[in-house]
C-alpha atoms as a PDB file:
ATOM      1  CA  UNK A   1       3.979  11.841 -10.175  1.00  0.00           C
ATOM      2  CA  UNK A   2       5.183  15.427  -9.217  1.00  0.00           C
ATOM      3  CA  UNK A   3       4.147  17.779  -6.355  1.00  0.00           C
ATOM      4  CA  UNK A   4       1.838  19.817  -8.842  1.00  0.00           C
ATOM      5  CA  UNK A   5      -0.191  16.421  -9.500  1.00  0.00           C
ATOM      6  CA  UNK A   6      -0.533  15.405  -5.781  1.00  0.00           C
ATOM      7  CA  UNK A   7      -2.137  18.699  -5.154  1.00  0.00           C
ATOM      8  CA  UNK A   8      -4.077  19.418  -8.337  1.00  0.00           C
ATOM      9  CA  UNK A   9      -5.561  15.598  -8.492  1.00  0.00           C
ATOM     10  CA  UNK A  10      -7.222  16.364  -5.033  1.00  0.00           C
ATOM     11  CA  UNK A  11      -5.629  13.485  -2.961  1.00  0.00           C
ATOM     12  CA  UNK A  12      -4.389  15.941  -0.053  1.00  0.00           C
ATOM     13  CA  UNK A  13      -7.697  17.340   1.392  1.00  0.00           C
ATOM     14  CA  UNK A  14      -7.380  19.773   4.660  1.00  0.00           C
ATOM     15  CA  UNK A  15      -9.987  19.416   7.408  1.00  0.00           C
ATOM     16  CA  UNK A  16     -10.272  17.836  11.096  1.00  0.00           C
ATOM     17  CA  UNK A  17      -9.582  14.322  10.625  1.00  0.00           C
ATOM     18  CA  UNK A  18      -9.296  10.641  12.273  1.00  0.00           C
ATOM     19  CA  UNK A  19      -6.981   8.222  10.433  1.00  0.00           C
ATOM     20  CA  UNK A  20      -7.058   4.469  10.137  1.00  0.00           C
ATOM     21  CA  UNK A  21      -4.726   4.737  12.825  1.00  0.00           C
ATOM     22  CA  UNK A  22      -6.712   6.380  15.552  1.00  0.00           C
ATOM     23  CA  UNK A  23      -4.385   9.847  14.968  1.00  0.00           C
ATOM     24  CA  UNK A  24      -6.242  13.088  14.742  1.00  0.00           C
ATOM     25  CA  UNK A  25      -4.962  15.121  11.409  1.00  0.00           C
ATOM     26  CA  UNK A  26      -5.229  18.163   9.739  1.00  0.00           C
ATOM     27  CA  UNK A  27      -5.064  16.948   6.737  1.00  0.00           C
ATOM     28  CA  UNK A  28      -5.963  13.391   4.706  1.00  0.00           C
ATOM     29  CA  UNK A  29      -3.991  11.649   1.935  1.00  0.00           C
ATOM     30  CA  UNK A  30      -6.835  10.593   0.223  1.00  0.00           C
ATOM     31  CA  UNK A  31      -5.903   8.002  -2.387  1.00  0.00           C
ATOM     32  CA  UNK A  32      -8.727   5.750  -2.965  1.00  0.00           C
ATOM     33  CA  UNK A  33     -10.380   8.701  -4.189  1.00  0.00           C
ATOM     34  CA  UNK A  34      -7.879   9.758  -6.630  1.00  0.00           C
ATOM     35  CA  UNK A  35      -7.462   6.621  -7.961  1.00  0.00           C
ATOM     36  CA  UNK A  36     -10.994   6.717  -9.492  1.00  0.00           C
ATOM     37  CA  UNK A  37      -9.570   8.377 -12.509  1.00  0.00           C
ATOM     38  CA  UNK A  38      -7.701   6.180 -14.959  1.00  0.00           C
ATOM     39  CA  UNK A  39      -4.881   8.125 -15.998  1.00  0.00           C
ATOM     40  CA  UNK A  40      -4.231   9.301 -12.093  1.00  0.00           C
ATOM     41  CA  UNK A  41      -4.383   5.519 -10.931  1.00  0.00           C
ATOM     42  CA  UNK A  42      -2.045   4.462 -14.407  1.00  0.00           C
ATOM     43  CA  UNK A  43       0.543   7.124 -13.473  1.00  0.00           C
ATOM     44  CA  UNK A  44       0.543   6.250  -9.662  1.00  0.00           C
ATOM     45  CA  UNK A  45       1.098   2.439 -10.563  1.00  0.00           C
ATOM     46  CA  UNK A  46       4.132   3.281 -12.894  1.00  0.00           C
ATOM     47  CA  UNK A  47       5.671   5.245  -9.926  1.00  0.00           C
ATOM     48  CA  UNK A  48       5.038   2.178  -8.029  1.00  0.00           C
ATOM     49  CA  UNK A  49       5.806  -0.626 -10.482  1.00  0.00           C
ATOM     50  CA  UNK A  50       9.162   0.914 -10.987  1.00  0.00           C
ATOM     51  CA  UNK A  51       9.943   0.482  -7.225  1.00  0.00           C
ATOM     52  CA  UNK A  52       8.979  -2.951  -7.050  1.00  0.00           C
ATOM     53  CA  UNK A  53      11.765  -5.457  -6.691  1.00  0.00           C
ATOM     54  CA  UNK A  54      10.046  -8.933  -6.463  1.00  0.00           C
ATOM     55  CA  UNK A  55       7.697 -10.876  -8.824  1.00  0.00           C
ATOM     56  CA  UNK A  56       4.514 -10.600  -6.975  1.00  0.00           C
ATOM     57  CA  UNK A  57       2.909  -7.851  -4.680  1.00  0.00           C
ATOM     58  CA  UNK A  58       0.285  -7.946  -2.343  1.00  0.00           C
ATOM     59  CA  UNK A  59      -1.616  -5.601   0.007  1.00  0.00           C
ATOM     60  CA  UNK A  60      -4.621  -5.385   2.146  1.00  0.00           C
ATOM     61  CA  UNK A  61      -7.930  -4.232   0.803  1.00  0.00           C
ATOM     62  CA  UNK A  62      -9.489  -1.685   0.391  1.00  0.00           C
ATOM     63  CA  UNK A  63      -6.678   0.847  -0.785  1.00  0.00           C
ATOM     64  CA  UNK A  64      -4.606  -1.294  -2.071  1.00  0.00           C
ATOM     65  CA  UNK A  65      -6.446  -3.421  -4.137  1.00  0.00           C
ATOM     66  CA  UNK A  66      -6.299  -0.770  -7.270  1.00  0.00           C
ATOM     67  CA  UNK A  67      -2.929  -0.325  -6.526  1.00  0.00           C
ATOM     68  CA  UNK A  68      -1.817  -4.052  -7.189  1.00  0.00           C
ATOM     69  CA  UNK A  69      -4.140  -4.375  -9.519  1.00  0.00           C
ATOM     70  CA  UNK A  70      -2.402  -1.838 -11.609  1.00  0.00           C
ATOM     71  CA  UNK A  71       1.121  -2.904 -10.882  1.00  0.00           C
ATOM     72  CA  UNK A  72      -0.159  -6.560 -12.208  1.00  0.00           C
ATOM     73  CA  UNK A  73      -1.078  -4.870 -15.719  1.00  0.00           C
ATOM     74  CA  UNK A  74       1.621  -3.126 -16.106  1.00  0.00           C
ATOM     75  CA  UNK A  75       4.266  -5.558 -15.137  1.00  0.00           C
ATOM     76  CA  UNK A  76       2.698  -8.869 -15.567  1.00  0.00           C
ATOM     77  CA  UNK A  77       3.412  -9.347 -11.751  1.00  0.00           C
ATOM     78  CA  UNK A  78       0.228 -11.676 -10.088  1.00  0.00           C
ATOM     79  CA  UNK A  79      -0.981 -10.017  -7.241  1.00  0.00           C
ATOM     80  CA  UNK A  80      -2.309 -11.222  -3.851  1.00  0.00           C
ATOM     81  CA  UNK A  81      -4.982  -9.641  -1.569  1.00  0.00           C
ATOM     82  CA  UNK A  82      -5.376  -9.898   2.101  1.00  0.00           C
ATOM     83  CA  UNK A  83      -8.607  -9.641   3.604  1.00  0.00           C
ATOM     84  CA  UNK A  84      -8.937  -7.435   6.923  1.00  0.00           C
ATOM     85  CA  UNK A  85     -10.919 -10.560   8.293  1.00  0.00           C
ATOM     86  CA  UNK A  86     -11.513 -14.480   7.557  1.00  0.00           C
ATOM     87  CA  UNK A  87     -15.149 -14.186   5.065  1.00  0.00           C
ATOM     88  CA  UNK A  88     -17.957 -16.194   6.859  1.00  0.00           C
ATOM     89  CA  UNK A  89     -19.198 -17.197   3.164  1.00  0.00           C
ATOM     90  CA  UNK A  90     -17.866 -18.382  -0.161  1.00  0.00           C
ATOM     91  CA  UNK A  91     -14.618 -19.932   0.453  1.00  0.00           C
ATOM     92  CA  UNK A  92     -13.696 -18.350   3.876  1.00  0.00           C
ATOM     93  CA  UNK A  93     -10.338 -17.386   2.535  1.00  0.00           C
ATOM     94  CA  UNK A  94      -8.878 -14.443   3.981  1.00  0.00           C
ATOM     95  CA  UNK A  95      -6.658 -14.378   1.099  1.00  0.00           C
ATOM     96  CA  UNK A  96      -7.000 -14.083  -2.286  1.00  0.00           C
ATOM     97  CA  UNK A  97      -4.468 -15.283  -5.085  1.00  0.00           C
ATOM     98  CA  UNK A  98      -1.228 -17.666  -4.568  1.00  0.00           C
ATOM     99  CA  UNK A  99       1.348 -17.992  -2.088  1.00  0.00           C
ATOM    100  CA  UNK A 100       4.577 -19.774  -3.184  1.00  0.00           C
ATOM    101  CA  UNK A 101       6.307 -20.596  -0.051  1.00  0.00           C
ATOM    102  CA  UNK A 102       9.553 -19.316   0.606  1.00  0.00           C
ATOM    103  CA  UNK A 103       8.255 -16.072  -2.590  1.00  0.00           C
ATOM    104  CA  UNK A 104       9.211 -12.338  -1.681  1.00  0.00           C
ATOM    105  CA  UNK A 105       6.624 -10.209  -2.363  1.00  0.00           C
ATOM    106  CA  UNK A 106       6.403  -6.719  -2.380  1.00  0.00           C
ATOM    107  CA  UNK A 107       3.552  -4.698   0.206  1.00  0.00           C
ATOM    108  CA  UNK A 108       2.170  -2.345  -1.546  1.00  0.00           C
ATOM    109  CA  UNK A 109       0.062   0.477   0.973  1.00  0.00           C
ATOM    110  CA  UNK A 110      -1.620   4.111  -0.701  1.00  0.00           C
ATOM    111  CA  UNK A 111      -0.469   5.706   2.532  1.00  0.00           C
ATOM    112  CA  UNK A 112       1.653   4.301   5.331  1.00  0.00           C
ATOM    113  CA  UNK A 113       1.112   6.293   8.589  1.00  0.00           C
ATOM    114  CA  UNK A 114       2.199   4.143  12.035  1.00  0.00           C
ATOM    115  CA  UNK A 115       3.316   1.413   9.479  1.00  0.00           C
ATOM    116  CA  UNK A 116       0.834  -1.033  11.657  1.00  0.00           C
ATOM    117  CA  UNK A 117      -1.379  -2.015   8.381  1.00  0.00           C
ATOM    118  CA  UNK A 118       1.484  -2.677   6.530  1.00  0.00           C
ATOM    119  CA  UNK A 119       2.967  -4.862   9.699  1.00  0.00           C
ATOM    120  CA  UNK A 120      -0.245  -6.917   9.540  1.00  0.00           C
ATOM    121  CA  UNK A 121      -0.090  -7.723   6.281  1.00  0.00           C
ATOM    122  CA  UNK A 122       3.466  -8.778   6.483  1.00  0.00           C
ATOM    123  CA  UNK A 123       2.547 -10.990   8.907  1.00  0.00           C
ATOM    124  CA  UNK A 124      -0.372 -12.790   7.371  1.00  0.00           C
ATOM    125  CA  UNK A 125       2.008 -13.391   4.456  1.00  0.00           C
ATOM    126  CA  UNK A 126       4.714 -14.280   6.214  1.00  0.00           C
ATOM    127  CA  UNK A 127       2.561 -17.045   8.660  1.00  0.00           C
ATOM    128  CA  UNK A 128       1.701 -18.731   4.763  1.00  0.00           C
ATOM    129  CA  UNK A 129       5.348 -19.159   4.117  1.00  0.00           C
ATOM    130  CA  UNK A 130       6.347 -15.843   2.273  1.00  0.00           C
ATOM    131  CA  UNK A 131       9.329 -13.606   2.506  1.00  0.00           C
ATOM    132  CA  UNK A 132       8.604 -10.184   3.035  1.00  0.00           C
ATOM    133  CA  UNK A 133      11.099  -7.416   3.708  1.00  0.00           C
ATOM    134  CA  UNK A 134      10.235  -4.772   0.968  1.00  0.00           C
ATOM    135  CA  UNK A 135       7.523  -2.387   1.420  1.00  0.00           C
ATOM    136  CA  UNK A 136       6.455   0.188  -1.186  1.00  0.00           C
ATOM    137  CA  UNK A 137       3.602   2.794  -0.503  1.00  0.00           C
ATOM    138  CA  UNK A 138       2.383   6.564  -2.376  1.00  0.00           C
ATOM    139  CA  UNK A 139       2.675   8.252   0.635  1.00  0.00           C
ATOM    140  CA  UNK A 140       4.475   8.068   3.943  1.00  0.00           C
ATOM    141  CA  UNK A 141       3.104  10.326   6.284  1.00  0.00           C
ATOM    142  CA  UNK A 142       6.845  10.518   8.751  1.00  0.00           C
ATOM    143  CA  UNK A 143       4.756   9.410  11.267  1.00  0.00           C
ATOM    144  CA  UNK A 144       7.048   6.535  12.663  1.00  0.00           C
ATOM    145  CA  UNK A 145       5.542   3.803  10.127  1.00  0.00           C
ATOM    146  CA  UNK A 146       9.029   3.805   8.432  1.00  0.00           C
ATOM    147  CA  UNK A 147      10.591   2.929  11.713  1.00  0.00           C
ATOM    148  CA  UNK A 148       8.252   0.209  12.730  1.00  0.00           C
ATOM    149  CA  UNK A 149       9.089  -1.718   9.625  1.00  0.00           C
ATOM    150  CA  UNK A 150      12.532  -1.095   9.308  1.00  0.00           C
ATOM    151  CA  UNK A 151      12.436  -3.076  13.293  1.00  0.00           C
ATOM    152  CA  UNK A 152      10.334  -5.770  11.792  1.00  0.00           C
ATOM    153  CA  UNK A 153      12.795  -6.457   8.502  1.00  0.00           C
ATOM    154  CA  UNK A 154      11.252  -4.472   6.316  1.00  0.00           C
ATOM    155  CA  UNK A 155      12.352  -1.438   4.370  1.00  0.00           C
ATOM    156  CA  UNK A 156       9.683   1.263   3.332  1.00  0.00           C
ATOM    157  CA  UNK A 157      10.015   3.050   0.013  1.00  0.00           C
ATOM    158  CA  UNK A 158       7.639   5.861  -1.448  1.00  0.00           C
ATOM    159  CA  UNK A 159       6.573   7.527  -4.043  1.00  0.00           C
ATOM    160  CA  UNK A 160       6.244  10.844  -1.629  1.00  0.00           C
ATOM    161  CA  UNK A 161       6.724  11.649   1.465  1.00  0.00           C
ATOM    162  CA  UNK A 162       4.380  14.266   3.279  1.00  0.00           C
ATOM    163  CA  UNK A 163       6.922  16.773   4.003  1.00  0.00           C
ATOM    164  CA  UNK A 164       7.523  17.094   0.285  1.00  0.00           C
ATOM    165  CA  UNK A 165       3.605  17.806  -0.730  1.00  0.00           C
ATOM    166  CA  UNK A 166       2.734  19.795   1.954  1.00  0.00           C
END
């Protein structure tokens, strides 16, 4: 997706924010939102899809559930989602979908700030017996999220990175 589309598609919105992270902003990469339209969500999973490197991808809900989703359709990848918390009803499964152990998987993320979501998720997977060093988000924000993966094993890609939208 090029610069134009970021911008015209609405997913950079300027304001007073908080993020996920606790960080005050300026401005919000606002994914979820953009992914509401089928042909912004398709072309957003091809940029993705193409950086995947493994045969199944994961990520944490809520933002990145449409992402995988998309990747799986287009690829024929499975996916797997994490839950933010164990579920206190059904099957009390935090995650959703299969974990082969010893599997690399790919994190996806919509936007990776401090990199502390993605770290998370890594770890959930990796406590079930998966292999995760490859991390692929939309947007990195440059905020030191990069960094705190690369430390932990895993390498970031993107799609964009904030100082080329803005």
């Amino acid at each position: 997706m090029d610069k134009k589309k970021f911008i015209q598609s609405g997913m950079i919105k300027f304001g007073d924010f908080t993020l996920t992270s606790g960080k005050k902003s300026t401005y919000y990469v606002d994914i979820k939102e953009a992914c509401t339209d089928p042909a912004t969500l398709s072309e957003i999973c091809d940029d993705l899809a193409g950086k995947t490197i493994y045969d199944t991808v994961a990520g944490m809900e809520l933002g990145a559930v449409p992402l995988i989703v998309g990747i799986s359709l287009k690829t024929g990848k499975p996916y797997i989602i994490i839950r933010k918390g164990e579920r206190e009803h059904g099957t009390k499964k935090q995650i959703v979908g299969n974990i082969i152990s010893g599997s690399r998987i790919d994190l996806i993320e919509d936007v990776v700030t401090t990199g502390n979501s993605l770290l998370k998720t890594a770890k959930i997977l990796r406590d079930n017996g998966a292999i995760v060093d490859h991390a692929v988000c939309v947007v990195d924000r440059e905020s030191g999220g990069e960094e705190l993966l690369k430390e932990n094993g895993i390498k970031l890609e993107s799609v964009a990175k904030i100082s080329e939208l803005l």
